[in-house]
C-alpha atoms as a PDB file:
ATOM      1  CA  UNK A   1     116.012  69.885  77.120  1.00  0.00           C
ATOM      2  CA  UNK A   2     115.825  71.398  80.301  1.00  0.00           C
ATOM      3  CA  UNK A   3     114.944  75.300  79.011  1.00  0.00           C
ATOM      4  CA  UNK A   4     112.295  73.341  76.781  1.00  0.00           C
ATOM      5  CA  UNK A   5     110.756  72.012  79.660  1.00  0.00           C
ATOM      6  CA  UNK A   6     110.990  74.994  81.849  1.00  0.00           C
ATOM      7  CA  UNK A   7     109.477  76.984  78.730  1.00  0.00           C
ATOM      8  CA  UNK A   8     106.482  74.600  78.658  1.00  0.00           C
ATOM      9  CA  UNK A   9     105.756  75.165  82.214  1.00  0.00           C
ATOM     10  CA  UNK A  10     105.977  78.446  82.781  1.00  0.00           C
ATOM     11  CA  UNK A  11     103.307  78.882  79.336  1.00  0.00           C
ATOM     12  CA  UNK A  12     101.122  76.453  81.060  1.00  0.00           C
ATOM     13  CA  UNK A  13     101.318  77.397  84.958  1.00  0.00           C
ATOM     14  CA  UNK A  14     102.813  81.221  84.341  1.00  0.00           C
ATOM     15  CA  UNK A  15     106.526  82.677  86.029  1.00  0.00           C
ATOM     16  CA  UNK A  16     106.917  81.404  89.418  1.00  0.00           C
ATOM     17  CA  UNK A  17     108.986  85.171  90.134  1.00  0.00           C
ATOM     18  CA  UNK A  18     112.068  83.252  91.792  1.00  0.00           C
ATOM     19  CA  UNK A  19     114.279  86.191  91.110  1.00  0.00           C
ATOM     20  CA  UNK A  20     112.943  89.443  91.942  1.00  0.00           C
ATOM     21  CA  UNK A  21     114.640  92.822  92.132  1.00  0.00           C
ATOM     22  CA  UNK A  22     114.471  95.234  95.188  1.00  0.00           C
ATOM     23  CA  UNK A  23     112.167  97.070  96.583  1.00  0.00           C
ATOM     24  CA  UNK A  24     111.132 100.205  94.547  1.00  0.00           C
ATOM     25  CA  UNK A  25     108.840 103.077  95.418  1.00  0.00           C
ATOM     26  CA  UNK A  26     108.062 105.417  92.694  1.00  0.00           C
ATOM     27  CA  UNK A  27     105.159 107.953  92.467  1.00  0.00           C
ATOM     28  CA  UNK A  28     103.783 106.312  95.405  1.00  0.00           C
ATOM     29  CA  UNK A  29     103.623 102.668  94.136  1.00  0.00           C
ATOM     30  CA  UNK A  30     105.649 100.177  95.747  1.00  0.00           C
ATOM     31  CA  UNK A  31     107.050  96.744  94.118  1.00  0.00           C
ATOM     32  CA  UNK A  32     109.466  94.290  92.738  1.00  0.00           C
ATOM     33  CA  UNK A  33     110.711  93.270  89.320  1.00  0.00           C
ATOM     34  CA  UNK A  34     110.993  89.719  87.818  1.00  0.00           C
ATOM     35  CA  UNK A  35     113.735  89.280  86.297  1.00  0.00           C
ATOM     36  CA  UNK A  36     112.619  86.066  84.419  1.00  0.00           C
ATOM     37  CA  UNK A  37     109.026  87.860  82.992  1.00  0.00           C
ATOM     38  CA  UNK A  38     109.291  91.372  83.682  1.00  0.00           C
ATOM     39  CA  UNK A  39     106.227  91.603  85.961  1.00  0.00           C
ATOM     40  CA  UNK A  40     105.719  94.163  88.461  1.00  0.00           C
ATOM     41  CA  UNK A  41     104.238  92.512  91.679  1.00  0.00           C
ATOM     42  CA  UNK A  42     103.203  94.934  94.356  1.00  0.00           C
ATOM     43  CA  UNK A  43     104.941  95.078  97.515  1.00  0.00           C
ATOM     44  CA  UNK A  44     103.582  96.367 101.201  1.00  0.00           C
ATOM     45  CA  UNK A  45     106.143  98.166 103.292  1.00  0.00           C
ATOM     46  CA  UNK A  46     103.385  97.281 106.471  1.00  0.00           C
ATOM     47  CA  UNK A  47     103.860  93.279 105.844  1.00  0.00           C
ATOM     48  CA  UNK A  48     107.204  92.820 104.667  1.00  0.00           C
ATOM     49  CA  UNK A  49     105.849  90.671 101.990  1.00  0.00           C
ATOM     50  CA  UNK A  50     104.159  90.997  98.336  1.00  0.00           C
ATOM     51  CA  UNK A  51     100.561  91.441  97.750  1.00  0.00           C
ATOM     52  CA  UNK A  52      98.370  88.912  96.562  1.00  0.00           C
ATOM     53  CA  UNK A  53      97.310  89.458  92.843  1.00  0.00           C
ATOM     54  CA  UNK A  54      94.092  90.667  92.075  1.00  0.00           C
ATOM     55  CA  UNK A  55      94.140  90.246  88.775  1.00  0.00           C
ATOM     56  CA  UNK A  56      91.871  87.276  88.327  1.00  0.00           C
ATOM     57  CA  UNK A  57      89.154  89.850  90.806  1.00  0.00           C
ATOM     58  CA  UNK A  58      89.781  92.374  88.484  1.00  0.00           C
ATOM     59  CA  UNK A  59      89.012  90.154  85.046  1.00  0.00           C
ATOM     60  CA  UNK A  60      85.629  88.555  87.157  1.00  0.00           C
ATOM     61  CA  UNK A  61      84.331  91.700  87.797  1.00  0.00           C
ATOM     62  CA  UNK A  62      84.553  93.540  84.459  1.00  0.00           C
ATOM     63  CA  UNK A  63      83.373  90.193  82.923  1.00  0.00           C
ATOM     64  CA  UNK A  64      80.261  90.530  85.352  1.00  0.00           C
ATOM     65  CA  UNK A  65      79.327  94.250  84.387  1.00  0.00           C
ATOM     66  CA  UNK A  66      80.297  93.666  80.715  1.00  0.00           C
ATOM     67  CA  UNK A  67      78.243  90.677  80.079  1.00  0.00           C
ATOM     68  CA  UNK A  68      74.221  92.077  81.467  1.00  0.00           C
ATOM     69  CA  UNK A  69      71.623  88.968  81.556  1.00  0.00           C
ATOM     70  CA  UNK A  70      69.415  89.340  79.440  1.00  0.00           C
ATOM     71  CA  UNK A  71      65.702  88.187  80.229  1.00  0.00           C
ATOM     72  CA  UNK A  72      64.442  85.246  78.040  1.00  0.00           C
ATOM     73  CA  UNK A  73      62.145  86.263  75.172  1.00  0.00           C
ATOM     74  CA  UNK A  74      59.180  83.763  75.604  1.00  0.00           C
END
């Protein structure tokens, strides 16, 4: 019941990355692994901590320059 439960969350409301991996730098990219998902979230050696995602910056902006307003045909 439990794993059922914890499935149906982490669908809903994504991986909450509990259990990461260590540090890794490779080809000048630095981040950590979640073991639960897989995801790679970026790390900065400057603040100790991980990055914020800009994903959901990422998706807004390619939806803005994909999608051009078109004037209304009177």
């Amino acid at each position: 019941m439990g794993t059922s439960v914890s499935r149906m969350f982490e669908t809903l409301f994504g991986c909450y990355h509990s259990q990461l991996s260590r540090v890794f730098t490779i080809k000048k990219r630095t981040y950590r692994v979640c073991f639960a998902c897989g995801r790679e979230i970026e790390y900065s050696w400057e603040l100790m901590h991980a990055q914020p995602s800009s994903v959901a910056d990422q998706a807004c902006a390619s939806l803005d320059t994909a999608m051009p307003v078109e004037a209304s045909a009177s």
